[in-house]
Protein backbone atom coordinates (compact mmCIF):
# COMPACT_ATOMS: atom_id res chain seq x y z
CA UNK A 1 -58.12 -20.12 78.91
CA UNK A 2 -56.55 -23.12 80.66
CA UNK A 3 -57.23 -26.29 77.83
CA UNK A 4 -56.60 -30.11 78.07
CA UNK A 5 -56.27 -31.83 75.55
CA UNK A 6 -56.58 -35.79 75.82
CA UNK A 7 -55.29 -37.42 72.60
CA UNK A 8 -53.38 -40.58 71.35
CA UNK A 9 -50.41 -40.63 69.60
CA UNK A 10 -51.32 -41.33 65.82
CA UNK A 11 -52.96 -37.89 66.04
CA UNK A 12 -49.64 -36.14 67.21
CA UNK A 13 -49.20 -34.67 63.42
CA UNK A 14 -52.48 -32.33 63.81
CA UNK A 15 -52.24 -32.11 67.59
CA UNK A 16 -48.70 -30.61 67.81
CA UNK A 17 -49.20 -27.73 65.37
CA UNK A 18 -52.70 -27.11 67.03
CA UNK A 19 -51.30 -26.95 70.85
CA UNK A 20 -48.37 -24.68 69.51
CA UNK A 21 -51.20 -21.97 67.80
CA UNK A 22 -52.83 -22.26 71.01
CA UNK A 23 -50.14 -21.33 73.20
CA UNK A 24 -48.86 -18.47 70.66
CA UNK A 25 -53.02 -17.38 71.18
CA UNK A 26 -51.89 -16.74 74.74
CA UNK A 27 -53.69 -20.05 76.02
CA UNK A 28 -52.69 -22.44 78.89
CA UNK A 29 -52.37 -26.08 77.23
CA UNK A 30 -52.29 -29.17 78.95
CA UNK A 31 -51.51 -32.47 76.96
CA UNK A 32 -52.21 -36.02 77.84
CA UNK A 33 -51.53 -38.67 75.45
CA UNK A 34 -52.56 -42.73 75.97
CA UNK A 35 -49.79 -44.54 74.80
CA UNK A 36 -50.80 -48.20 74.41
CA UNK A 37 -48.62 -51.29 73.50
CA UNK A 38 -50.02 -51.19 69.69
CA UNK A 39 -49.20 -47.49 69.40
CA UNK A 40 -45.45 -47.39 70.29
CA UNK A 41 -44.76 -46.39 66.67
CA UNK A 42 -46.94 -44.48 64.92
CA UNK A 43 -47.41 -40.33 63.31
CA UNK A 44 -44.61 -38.31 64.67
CA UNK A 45 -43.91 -40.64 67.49
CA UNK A 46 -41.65 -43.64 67.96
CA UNK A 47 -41.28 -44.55 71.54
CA UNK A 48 -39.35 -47.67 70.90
CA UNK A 49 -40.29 -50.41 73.78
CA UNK A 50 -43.40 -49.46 76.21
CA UNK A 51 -41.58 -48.93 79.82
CA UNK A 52 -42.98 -51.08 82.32
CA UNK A 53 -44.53 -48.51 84.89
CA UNK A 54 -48.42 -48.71 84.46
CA UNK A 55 -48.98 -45.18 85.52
CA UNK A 56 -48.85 -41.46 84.29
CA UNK A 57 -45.20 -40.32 83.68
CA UNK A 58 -44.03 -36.37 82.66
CA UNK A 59 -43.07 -36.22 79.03
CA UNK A 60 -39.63 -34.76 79.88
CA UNK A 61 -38.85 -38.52 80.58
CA UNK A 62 -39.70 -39.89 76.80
CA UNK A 63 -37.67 -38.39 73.81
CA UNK A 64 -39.80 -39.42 71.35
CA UNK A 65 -42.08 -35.86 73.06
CA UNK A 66 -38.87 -34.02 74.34
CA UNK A 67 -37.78 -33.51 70.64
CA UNK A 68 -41.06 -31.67 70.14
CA UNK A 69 -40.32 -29.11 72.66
CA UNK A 70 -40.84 -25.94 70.34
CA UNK A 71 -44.37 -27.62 69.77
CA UNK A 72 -45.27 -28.62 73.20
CA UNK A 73 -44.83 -27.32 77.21
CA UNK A 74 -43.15 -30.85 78.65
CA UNK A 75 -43.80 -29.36 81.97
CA UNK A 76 -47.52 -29.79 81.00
CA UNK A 77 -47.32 -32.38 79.15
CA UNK A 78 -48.03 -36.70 80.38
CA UNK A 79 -47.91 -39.62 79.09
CA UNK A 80 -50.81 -41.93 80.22
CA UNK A 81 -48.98 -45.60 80.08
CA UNK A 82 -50.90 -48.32 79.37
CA UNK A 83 -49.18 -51.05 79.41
CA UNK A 84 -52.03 -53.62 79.02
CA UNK A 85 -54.09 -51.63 76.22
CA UNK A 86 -57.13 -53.23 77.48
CA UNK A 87 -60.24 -52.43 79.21
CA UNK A 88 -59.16 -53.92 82.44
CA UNK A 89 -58.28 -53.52 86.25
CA UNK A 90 -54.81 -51.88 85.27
CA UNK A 91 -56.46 -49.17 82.64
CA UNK A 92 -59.25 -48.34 85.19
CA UNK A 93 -56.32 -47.88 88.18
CA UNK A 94 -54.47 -45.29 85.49
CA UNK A 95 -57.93 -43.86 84.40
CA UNK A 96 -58.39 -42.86 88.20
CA UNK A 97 -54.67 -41.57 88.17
CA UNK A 98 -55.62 -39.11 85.27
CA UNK A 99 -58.82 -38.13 86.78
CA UNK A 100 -56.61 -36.57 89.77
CA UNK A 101 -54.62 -35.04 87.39
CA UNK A 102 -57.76 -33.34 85.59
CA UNK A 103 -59.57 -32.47 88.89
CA UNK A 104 -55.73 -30.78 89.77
CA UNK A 105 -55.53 -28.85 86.30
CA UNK A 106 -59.07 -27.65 86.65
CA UNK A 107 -59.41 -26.83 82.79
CA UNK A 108 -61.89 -24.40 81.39
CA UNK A 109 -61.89 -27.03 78.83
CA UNK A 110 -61.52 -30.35 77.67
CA UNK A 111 -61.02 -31.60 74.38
CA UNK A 112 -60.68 -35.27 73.85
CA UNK A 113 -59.34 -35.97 70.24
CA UNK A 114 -61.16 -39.24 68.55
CA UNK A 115 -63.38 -41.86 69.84
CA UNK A 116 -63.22 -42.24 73.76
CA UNK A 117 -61.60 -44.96 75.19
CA UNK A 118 -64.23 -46.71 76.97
CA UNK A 119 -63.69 -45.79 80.58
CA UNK A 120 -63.05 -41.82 79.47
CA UNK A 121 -66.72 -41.56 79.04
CA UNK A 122 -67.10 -41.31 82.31
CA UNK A 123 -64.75 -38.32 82.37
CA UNK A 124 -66.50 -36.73 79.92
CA UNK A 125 -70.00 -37.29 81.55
CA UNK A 126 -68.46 -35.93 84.76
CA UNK A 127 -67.09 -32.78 82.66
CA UNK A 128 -69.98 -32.26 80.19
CA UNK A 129 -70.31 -28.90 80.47
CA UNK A 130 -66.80 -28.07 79.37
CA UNK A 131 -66.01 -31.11 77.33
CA UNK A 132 -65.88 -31.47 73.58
CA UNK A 133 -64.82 -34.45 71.40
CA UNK A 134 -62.81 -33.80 68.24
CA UNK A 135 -64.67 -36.76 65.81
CA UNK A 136 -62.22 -36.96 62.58
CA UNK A 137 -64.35 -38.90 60.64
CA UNK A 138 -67.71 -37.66 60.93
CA UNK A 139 -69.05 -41.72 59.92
CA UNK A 140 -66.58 -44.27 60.09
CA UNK A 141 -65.06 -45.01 56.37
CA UNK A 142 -64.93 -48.58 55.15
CA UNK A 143 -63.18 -50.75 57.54
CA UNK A 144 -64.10 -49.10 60.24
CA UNK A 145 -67.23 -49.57 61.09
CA UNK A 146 -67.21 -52.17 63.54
CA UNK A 147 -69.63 -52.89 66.44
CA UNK A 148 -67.76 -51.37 69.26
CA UNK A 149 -67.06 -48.53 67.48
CA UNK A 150 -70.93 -48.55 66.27
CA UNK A 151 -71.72 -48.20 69.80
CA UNK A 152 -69.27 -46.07 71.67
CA UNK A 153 -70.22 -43.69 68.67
CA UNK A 154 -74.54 -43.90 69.61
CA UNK A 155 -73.62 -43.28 73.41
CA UNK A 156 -71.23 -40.12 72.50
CA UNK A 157 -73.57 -37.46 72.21
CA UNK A 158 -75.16 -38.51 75.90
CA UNK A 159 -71.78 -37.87 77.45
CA UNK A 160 -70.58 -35.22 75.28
CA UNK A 161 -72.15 -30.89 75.29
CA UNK A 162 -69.90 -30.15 72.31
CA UNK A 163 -68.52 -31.64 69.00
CA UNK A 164 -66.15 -30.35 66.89
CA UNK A 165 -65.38 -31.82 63.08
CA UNK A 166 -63.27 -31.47 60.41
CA UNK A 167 -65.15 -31.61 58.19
CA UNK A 168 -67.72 -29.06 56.74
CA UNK A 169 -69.34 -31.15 54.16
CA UNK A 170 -70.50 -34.34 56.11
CA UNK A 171 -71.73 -32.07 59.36
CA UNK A 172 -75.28 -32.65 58.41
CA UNK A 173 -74.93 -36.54 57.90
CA UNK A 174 -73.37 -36.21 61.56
CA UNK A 175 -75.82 -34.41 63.20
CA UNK A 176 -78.48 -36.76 61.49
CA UNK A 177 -77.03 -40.16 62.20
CA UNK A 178 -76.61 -39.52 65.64
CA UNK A 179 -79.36 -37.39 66.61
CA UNK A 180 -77.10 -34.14 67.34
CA UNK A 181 -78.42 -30.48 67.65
CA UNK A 182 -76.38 -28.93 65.09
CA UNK A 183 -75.83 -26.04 67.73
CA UNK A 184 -73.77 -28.99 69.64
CA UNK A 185 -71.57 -28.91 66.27
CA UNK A 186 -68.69 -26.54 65.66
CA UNK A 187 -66.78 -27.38 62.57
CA UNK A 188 -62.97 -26.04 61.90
CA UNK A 189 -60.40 -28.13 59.97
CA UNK A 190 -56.94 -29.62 59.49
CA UNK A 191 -53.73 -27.29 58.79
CA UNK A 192 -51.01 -28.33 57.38
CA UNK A 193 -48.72 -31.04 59.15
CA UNK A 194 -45.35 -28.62 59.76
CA UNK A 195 -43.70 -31.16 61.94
CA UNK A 196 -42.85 -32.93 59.04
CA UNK A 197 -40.68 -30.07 57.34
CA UNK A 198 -38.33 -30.09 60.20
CA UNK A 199 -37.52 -33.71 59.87
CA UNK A 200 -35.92 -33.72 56.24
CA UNK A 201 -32.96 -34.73 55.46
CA UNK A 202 -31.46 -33.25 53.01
CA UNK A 203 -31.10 -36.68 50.72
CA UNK A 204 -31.94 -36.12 46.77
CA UNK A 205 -35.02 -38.53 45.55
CA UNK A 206 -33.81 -39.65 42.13
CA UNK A 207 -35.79 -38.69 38.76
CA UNK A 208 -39.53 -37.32 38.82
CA UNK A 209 -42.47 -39.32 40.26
CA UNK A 210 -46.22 -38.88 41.68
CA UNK A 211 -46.19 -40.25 44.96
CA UNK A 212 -48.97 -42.32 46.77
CA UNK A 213 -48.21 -43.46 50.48
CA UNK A 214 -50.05 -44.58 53.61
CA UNK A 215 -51.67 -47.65 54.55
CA UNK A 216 -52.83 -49.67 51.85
CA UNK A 217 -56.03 -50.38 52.09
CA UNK A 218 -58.75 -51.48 49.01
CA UNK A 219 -60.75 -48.11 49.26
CA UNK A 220 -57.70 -46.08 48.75
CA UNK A 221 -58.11 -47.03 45.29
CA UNK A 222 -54.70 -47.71 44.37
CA UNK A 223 -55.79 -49.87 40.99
CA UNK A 224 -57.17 -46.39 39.37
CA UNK A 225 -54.03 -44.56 40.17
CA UNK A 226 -51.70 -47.25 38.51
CA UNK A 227 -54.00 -47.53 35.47
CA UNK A 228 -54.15 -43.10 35.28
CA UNK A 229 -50.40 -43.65 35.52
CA UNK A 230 -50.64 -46.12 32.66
CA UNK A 231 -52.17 -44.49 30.19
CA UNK A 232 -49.89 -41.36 30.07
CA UNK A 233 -46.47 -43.52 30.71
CA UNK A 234 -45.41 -43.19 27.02
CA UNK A 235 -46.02 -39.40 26.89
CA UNK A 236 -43.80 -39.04 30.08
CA UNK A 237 -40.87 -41.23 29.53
CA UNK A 238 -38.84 -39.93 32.31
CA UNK A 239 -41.62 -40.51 35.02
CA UNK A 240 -42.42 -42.76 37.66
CA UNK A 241 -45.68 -43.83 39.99
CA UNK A 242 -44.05 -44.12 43.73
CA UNK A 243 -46.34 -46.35 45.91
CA UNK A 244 -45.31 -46.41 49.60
CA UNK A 245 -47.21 -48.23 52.37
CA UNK A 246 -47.48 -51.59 54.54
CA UNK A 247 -50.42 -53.86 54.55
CA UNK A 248 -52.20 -56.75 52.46
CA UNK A 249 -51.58 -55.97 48.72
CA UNK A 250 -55.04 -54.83 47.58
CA UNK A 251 -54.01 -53.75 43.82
CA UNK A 252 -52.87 -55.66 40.66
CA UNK A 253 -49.75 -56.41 41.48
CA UNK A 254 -49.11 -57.73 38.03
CA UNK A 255 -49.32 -54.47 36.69
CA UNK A 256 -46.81 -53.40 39.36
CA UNK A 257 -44.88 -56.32 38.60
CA UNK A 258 -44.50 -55.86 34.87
CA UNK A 259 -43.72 -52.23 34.46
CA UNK A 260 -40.45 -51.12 35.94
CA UNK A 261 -41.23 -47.09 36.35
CA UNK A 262 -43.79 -48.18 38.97
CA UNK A 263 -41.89 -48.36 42.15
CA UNK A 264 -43.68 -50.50 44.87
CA UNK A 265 -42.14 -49.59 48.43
CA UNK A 266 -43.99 -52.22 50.64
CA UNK A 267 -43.49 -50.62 54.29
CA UNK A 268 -44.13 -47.56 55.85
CA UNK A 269 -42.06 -44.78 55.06
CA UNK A 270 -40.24 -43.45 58.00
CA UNK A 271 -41.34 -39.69 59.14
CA UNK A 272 -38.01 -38.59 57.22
CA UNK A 273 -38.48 -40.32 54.25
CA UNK A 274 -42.13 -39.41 54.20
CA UNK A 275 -40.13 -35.62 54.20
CA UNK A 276 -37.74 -36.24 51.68
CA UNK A 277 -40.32 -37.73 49.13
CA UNK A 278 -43.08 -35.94 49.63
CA UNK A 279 -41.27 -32.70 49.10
CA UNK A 280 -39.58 -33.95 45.83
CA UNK A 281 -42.04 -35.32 44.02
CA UNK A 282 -44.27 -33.90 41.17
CA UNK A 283 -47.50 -33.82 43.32
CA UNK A 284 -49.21 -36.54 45.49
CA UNK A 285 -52.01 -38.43 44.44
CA UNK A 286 -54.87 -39.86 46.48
CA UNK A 287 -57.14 -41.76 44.53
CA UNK A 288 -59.54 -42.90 47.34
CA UNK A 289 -62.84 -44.35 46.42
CA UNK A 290 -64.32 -43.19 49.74
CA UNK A 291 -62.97 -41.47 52.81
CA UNK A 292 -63.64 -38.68 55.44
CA UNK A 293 -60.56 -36.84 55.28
CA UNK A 294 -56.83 -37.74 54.85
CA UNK A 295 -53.77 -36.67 56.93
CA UNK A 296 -51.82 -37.42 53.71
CA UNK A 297 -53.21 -33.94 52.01
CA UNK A 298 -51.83 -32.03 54.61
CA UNK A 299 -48.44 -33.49 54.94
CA UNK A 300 -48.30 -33.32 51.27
CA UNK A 301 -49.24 -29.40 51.98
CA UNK A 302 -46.51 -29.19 54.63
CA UNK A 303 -44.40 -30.32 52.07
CA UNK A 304 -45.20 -27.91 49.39
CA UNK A 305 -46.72 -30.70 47.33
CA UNK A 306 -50.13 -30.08 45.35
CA UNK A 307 -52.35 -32.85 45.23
CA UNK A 308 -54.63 -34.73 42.92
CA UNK A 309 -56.96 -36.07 44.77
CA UNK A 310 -60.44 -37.58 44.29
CA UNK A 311 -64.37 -35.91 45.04
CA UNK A 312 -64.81 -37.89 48.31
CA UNK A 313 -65.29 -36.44 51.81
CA UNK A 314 -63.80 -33.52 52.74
CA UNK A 315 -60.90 -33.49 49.96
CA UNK A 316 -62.75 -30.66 47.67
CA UNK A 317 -63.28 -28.41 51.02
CA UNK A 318 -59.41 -28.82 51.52
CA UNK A 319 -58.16 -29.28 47.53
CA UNK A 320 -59.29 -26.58 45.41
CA UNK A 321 -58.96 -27.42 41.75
CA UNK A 322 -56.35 -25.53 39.86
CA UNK A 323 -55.02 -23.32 43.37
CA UNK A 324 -53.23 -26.38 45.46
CA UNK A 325 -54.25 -29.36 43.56
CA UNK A 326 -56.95 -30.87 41.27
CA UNK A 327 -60.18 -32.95 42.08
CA UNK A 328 -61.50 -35.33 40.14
CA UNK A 329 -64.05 -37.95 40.33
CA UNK A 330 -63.64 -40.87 42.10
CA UNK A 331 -62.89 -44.15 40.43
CA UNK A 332 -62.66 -42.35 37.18
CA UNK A 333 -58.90 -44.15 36.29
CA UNK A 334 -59.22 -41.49 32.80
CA UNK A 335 -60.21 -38.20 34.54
CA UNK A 336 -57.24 -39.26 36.97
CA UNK A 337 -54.90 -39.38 33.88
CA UNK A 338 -55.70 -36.46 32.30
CA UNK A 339 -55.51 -34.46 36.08
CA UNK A 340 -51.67 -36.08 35.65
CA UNK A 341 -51.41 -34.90 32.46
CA UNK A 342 -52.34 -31.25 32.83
CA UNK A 343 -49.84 -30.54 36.02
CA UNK A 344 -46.73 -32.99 34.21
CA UNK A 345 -47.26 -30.66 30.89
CA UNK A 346 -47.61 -27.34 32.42
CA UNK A 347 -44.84 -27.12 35.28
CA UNK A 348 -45.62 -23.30 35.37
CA UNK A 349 -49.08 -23.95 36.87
CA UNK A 350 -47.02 -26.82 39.55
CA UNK A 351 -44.83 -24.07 40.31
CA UNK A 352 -47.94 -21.42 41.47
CA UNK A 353 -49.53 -23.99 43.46
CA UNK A 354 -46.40 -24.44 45.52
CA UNK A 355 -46.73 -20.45 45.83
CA UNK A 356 -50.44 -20.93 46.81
CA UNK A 357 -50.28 -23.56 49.67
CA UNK A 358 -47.04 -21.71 51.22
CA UNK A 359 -49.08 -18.54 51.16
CA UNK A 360 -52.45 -20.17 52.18
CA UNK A 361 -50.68 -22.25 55.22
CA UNK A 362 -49.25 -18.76 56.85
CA UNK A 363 -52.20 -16.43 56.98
CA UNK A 364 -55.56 -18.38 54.90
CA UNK A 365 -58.08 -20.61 55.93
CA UNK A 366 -55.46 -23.55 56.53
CA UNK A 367 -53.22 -21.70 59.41
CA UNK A 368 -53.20 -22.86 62.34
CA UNK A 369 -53.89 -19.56 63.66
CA UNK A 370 -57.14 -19.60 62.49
CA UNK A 371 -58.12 -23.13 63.42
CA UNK A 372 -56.89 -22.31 66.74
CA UNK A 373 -59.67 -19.50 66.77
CA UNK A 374 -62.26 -22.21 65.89
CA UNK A 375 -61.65 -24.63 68.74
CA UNK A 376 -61.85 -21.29 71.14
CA UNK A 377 -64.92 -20.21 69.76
CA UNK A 378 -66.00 -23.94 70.13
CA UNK A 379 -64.96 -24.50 73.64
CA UNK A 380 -66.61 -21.21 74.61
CA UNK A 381 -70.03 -22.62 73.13
């Protein structure tokens, strides 16, 4: 089957591992990515400056994709460079541009990965038949549930046959709040993030710590994981609470402040020390108070890491409770605690979850081999 796939870069981490299953499956995969002034840095990618040609360029001539050969085919792989990053005269000229390049590949598929930018819902109109959106958040989780993005996602299913999610549990709300035929619905899931294990560096992470990173943002629920990490400080003298990530301060820093085992990292982790800390630490911890799904959980995987995670969105379809990582309820600060507690006192049970994701990424659910299967099944209706 001859695929494209239409993506941005902040999904490279699940994109990459998905395009390589699909080629190993045999498949012909075509990759165009949107690069757009605000996304020069982001995932796997850094592209450093956006070059000035407003226009679709080969990846061979970027090396932020040309390091990701083993992953990708360059020679069918573009970069669609937007160098306004607005709907505008410019985007619609390079819009047209990647139109002749889709009417050229002649795919037996299309998969566009996330929201459409506005002007590709005309290419997916023109290629319903054989088009398919990947939505990773079946409804938009606080913060992002503004009125464009209200709208482009009411006018999706007109210009869309198929959807495919990732996740199982919210398929129904889905379907529901935008009028979809489940039969228009395929649901498969995220593997783990593999790029990530290539880019450690070797560097030793001093002393034992849980590790929270990512964008901080108030419904990641930061607060509950400093106060679980409270209460079991004195009965774990040697550990410390790691939180990484850029953005308005939306916990007590006071706490943070006062107590010198909590280590407050306040900017993004580069992909290599997001590498070297996630597979050092104890486990991760992702104390969300709401949420779809989380790229986090399978980095952490990638990593080796279990997680302790709480019962929101997909994370109990992807975490299952005493095999790669514990679930708890959500914005239950005690329950978190004790979840800490259990793993830090029996390093035994750590030890065969490490065993269990490794063994569960190669040939269970969460390969890549199987999801792969998924979005073929999918794109064949």
């Amino acid at each position: 089957m001859r695929i494209l796939i239409y993506s941005i870069p902040p999904f490279s981490d699940s994109d990459f591992p998905l395009i390589k299953a699909l080629r190993e499956r045999g498949h012909e995969v075509w990759y165009i990515i949107r690069l757009a002034p605000f996304m020069l840095k982001t995932s796997l990618l850094d592209f450093g400056s956006q070059d000035p040609r407003n226009q679709l360029l080969p990846a061979t001539e970027f090396d932020a994709l040309s390091q990701w050969s083993q992953y990708l085919d360059l020679t069918k792989t573009f970069v669609s460079n937007d160098t306004v990053g607005k709907t505008g005269l410019r985007s619609f000229r390079l819009f047209l541009d990647e139109c002749h390049l889709v009417k050229r590949i002649n795919p037996d598929a299309i998969c566009h990965i996330g929201i459409p930018f506005l002007f590709h819902f005309f290419l997916l109109l023109g290629n319903r038949k054989k088009s398919a959106v990947v939505v990773h958040d079946p409804l938009p989780h606080s913060g992002d549930d503004g009125i464009r993005v209200r709208l482009k996602r009411r006018f999706l299913p007109l210009v869309c046959k198929r959807f495919i999610l990732l996740n199982k549990r919210q398929a129904d709300d889905f379907c529901n709040a935008y009028n979809v035929a489940p039969g228009r619905v395929a649901v498969s899931s995220l593997g783990p993030y593999d790029c990530y294990a290539s880019l450690r560096s070797g560097r030793a992470v001093d002393g034992k710590y849980v590790l929270f990173w990512g964008r901080l943002e108030k419904y990641k629920g930061i607060d509950y994981a400093i106060k679980a990490f409270t209460l079991i400080r004195e009965r774990f003298p040697e550990l410390r609470l790691v939180i990484a990530g850029a953005g308005p301060v939306c916990f007590d820093s006071g706490a943070v402040d006062s107590d010198d085992r909590i280590v407050f990292i306040h900017r993004y982790l580069s992909n290599q020390e997001v590498a070297d800390y996630a597979s050092q630490c104890q486990f991760v911890v992702c104390p969300y108070t709401d949420a779809t799904q989380s790229g986090v959980i399978q980095t952490a995987f990638a990593m080796g890491a279990p997680v302790v995670a709480t019962d929101v969105g997909n994370f109990s379809d992807v975490i299952v409770s005493g095999y790669n990582g514990i679930i708890v309820p959500p914005s239950d600060s005690v329950a978190l605690s004790e979840a800490f507690a259990d793993l830090l006192s029996n390093p035994d049970k750590l030890d065969a979850m490490r065993s269990n994701i490794a063994d569960s990424s190669r040939e269970g659910v969460s390969s890549w081999t199987r999801i792969a299967d998924d979005y073929i099944r999918a794109f064949q209706g």
